[in-house]
Protein backbone atom coordinates (compact mmCIF):
# COMPACT_ATOMS: atom_id res chain seq x y z
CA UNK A 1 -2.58 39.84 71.44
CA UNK A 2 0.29 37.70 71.99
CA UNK A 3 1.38 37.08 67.92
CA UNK A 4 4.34 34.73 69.22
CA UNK A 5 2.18 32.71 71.58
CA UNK A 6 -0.69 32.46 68.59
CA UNK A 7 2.22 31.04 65.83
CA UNK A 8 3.76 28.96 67.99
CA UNK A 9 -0.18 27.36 69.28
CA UNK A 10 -0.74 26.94 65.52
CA UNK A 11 2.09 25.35 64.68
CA UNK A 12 1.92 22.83 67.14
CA UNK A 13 -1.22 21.13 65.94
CA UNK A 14 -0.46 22.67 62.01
CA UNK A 15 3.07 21.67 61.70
CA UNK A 16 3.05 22.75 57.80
CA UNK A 17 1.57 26.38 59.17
CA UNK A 18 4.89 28.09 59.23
CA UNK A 19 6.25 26.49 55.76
CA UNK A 20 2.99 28.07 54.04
CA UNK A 21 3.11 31.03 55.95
CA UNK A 22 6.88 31.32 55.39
CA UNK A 23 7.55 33.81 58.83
CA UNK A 24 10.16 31.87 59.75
CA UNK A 25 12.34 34.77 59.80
CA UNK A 26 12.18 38.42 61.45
CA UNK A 27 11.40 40.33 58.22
CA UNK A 28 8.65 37.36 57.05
CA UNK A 29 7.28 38.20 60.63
CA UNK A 30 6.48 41.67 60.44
CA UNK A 31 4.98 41.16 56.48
CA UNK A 32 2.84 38.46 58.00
CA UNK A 33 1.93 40.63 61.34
CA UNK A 34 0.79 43.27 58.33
CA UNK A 35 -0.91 40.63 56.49
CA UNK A 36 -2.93 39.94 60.04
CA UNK A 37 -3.59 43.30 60.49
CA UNK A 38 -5.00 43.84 57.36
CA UNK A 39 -7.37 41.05 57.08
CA UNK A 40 -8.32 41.40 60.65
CA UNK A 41 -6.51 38.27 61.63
CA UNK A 42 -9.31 35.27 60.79
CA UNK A 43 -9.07 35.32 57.45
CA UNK A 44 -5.37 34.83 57.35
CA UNK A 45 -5.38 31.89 59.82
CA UNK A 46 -9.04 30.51 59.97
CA UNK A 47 -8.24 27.77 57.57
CA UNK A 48 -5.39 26.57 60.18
CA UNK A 49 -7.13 27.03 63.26
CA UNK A 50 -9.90 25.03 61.77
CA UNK A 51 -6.96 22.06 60.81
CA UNK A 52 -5.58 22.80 64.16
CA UNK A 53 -9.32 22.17 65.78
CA UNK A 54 -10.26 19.04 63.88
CA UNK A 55 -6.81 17.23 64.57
CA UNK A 56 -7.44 18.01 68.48
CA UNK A 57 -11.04 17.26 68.61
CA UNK A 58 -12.23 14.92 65.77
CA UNK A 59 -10.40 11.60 65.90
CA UNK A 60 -11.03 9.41 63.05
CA UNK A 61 -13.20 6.34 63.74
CA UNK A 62 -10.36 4.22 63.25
CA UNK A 63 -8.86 6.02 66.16
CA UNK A 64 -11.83 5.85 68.57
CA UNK A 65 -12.22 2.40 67.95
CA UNK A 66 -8.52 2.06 68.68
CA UNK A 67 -8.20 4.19 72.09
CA UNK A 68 -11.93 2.05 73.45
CA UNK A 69 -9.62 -1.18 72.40
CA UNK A 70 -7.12 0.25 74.41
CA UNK A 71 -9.41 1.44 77.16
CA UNK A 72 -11.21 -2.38 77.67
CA UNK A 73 -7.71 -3.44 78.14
CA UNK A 74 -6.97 -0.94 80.75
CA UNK A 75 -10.11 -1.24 82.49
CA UNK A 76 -9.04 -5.23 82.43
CA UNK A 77 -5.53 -4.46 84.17
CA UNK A 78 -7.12 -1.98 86.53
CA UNK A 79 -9.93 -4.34 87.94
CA UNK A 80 -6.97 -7.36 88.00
CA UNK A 81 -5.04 -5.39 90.51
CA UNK A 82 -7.65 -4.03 92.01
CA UNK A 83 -9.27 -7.63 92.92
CA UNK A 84 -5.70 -8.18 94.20
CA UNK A 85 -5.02 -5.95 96.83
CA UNK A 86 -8.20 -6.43 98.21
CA UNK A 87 -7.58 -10.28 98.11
CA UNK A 88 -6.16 -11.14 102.18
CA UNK A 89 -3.26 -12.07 102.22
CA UNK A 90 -2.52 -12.27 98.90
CA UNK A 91 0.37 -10.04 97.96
CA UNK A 92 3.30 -10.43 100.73
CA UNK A 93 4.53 -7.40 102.55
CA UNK A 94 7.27 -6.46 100.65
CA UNK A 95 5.37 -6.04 96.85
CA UNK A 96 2.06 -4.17 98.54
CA UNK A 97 4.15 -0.72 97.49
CA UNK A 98 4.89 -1.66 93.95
CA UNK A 99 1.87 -3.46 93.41
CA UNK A 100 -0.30 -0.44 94.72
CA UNK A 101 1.36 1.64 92.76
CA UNK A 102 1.16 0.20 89.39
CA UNK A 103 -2.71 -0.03 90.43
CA UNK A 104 -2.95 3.73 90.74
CA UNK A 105 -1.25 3.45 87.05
CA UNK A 106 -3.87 1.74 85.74
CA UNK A 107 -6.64 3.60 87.37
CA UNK A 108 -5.50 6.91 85.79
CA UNK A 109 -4.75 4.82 82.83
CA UNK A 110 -8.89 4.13 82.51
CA UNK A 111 -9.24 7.85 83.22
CA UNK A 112 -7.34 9.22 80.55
CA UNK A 113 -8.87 7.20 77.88
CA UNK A 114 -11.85 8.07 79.13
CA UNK A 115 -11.25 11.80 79.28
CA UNK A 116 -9.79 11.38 75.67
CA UNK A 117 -12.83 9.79 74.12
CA UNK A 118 -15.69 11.72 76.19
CA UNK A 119 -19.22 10.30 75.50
CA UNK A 120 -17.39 7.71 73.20
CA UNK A 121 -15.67 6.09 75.92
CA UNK A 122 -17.31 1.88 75.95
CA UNK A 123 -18.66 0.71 79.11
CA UNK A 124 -16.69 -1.54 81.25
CA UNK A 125 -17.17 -4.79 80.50
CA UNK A 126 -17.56 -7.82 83.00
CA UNK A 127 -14.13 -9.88 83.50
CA UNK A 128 -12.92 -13.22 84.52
CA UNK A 129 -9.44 -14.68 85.73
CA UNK A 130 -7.96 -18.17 86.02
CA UNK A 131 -8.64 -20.28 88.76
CA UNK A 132 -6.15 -19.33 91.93
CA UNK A 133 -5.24 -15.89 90.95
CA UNK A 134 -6.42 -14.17 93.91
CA UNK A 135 -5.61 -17.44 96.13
CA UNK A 136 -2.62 -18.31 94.84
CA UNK A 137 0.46 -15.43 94.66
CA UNK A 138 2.28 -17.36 91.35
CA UNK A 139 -0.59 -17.57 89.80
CA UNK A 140 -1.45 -14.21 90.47
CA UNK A 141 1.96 -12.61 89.64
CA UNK A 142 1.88 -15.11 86.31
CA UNK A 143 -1.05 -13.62 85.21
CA UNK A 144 0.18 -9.83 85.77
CA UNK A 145 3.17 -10.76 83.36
CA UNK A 146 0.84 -11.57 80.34
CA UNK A 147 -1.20 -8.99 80.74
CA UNK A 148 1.04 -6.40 80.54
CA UNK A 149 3.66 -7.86 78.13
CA UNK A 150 0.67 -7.96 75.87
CA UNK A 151 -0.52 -4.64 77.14
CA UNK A 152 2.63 -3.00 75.74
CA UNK A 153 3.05 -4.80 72.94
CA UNK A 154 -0.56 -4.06 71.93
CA UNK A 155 0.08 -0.34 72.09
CA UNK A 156 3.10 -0.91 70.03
CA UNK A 157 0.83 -2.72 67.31
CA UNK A 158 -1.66 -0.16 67.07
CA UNK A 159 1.15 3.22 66.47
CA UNK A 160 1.32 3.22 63.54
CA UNK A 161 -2.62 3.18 62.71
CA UNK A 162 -2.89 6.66 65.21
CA UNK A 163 -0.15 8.32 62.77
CA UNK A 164 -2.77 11.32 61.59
CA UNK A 165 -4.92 10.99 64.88
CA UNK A 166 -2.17 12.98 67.61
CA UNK A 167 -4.38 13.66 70.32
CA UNK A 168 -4.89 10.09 70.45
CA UNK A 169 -1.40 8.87 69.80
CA UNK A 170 -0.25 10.73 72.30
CA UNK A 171 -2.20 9.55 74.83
CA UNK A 172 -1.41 5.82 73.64
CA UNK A 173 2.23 6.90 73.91
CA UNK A 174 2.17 8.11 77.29
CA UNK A 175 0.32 4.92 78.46
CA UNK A 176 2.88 2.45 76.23
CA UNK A 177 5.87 3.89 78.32
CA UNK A 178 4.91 3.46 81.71
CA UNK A 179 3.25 -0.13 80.46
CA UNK A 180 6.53 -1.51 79.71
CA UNK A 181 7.76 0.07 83.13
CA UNK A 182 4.97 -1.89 84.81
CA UNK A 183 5.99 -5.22 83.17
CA UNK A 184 9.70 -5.07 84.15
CA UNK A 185 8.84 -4.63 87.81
CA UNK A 186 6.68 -7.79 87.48
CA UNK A 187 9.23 -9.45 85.91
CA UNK A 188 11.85 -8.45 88.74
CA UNK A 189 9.45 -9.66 91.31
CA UNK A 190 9.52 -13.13 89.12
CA UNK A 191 13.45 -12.98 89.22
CA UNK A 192 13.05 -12.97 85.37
CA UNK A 193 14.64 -10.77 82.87
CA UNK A 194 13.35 -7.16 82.21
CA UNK A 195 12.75 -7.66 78.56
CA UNK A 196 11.32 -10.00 76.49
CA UNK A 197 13.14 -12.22 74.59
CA UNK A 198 10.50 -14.16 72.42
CA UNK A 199 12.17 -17.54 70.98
CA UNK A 200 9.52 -17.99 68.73
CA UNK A 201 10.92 -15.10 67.00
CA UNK A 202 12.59 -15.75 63.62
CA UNK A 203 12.12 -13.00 60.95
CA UNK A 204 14.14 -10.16 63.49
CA UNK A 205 12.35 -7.50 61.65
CA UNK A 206 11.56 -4.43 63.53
CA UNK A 207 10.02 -1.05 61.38
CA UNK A 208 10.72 -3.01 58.38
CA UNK A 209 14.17 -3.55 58.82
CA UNK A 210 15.72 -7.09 59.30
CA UNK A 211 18.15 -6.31 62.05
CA UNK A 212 20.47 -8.98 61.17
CA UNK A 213 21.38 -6.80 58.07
CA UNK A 214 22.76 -3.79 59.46
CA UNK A 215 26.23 -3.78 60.36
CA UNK A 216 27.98 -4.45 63.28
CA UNK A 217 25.50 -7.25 64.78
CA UNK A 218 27.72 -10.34 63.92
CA UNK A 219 28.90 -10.72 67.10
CA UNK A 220 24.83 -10.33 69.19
CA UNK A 221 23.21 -13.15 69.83
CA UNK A 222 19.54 -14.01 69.12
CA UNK A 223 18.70 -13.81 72.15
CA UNK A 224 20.33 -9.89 72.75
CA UNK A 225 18.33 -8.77 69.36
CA UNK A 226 15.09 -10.28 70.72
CA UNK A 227 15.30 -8.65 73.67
CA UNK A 228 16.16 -5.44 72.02
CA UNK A 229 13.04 -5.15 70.78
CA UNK A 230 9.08 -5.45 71.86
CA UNK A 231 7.22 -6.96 68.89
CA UNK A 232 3.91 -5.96 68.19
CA UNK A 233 0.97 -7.73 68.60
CA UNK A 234 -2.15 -6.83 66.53
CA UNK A 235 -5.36 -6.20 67.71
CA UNK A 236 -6.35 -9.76 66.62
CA UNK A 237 -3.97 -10.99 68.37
CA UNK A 238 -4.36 -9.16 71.30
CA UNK A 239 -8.00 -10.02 71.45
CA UNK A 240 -7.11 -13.33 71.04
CA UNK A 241 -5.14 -13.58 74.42
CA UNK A 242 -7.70 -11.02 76.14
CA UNK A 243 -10.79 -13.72 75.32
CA UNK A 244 -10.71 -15.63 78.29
CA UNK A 245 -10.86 -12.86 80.47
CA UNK A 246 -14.11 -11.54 79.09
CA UNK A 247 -17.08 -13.22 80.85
């Protein structure tokens, strides 16, 4: 048996493992390699591979109904580009690559959700888009810019609720990064900004902190600490802005 390999597996689900444990040093090692020996190894660790087990495959409901929220939204972006490349002559030659591409996104995006939530997963529901979007290019790319600013700034909203559910965070996490990635490239294509810079933004509060406190901002404009920042949008919100599209 690989002791290392064990530890380290433990610890990575059971961060507190080691601290109760206390091997964290050669000599604790070998008196808790005795202590494994002694007890026949479950009896030492049982109680952590059993934390270790629930974290990875027992998401609160809280969390499920967070990753399906997250999932109807993907299944919404994935269908929208979808629809689009199959639209003639909708997307000109020079945005089929990117556009494709952030398609494939959103197609594994569906997939990992629904690998993460198994039998859980909700159905996909039936969608509908604004007149002209798969006629009409503008409207088209217009449309691809609100969904995924909100789409990132609806992961954003929800983090902090997935704090004790990390099998589920990270999967939110790895979506939220390659969301905002997806919404800059739209953006470009729009000959707008990367970032958003939300004037209806007053309070400049991000993780609690007003960021016209700290030091050193005097001389950054509104706009620059706007666009320094995503704000979150929460789920009521987000639902709010996703109504239309559900038929």
């Amino acid at each position: 048996m690989n002791l290392l390999k064990l530890i380290a597996d433990i610890e990575q689900a059971d961060p507190e493992f080691g601290d109760r444990y206390s091997f964290h040093s050669r000599r604790n090692l070998l008196k808790f390699s005795s202590k494994l020996i002694a007890a026949g190894i479950p009896a030492i660790v049982a109680g952590s591979l059993n934390k270790a087990l629930a974290q990875s495959t027992t998401p609160s409901q809280a969390a499920i109904d967070i990753a399906n929220y997250a999932l109807t939204l993907e299944y919404l972006e994935d269908e929208f580009y979808r629809m689009g490349l199959a639209a003639q002559g909708l997307i000109p030659t020079e945005d089929q690559r990117v556009i494709s591409q952030i398609s494939k996104h959103e197609t594994a995006h569906v997939n990992l959700l629904k690998a993460a939530l198994g039998t859980l997963a909700v159905a996909k529901p039936t969608f509908k888009y604004p007149t002209g979007t798969f006629t009409s290019y503008p409207t088209f790319l217009a449309t691809a810019r609100a969904l995924e600013d909100t789409g990132v700034q609806a992961y954003k909203g929800q983090a902090a609720a997935l704090i004790n559910d990390k099998a589920i965070l990270k999967v939110a996490l790895q979506i939220h990064s390659v969301e905002a990635r997806h919404a800059a490239e739209i953006r470009r294509i729009l000959g707008l900004k990367s970032w958003v810079s939300d004037t209806t933004q007053t309070t400049f509060t991000q993780g609690g902190v007003n960021l016209k406190t700290l030091p050193n901002v005097s001389g950054i404009s509104d706009d620059n600490l706007r666009g320094a920042f995503d704000e979150p949008l929460t789920k009521a919100q987000v639902l709010a802005i996703a109504a239309p599209f559900l038929g």
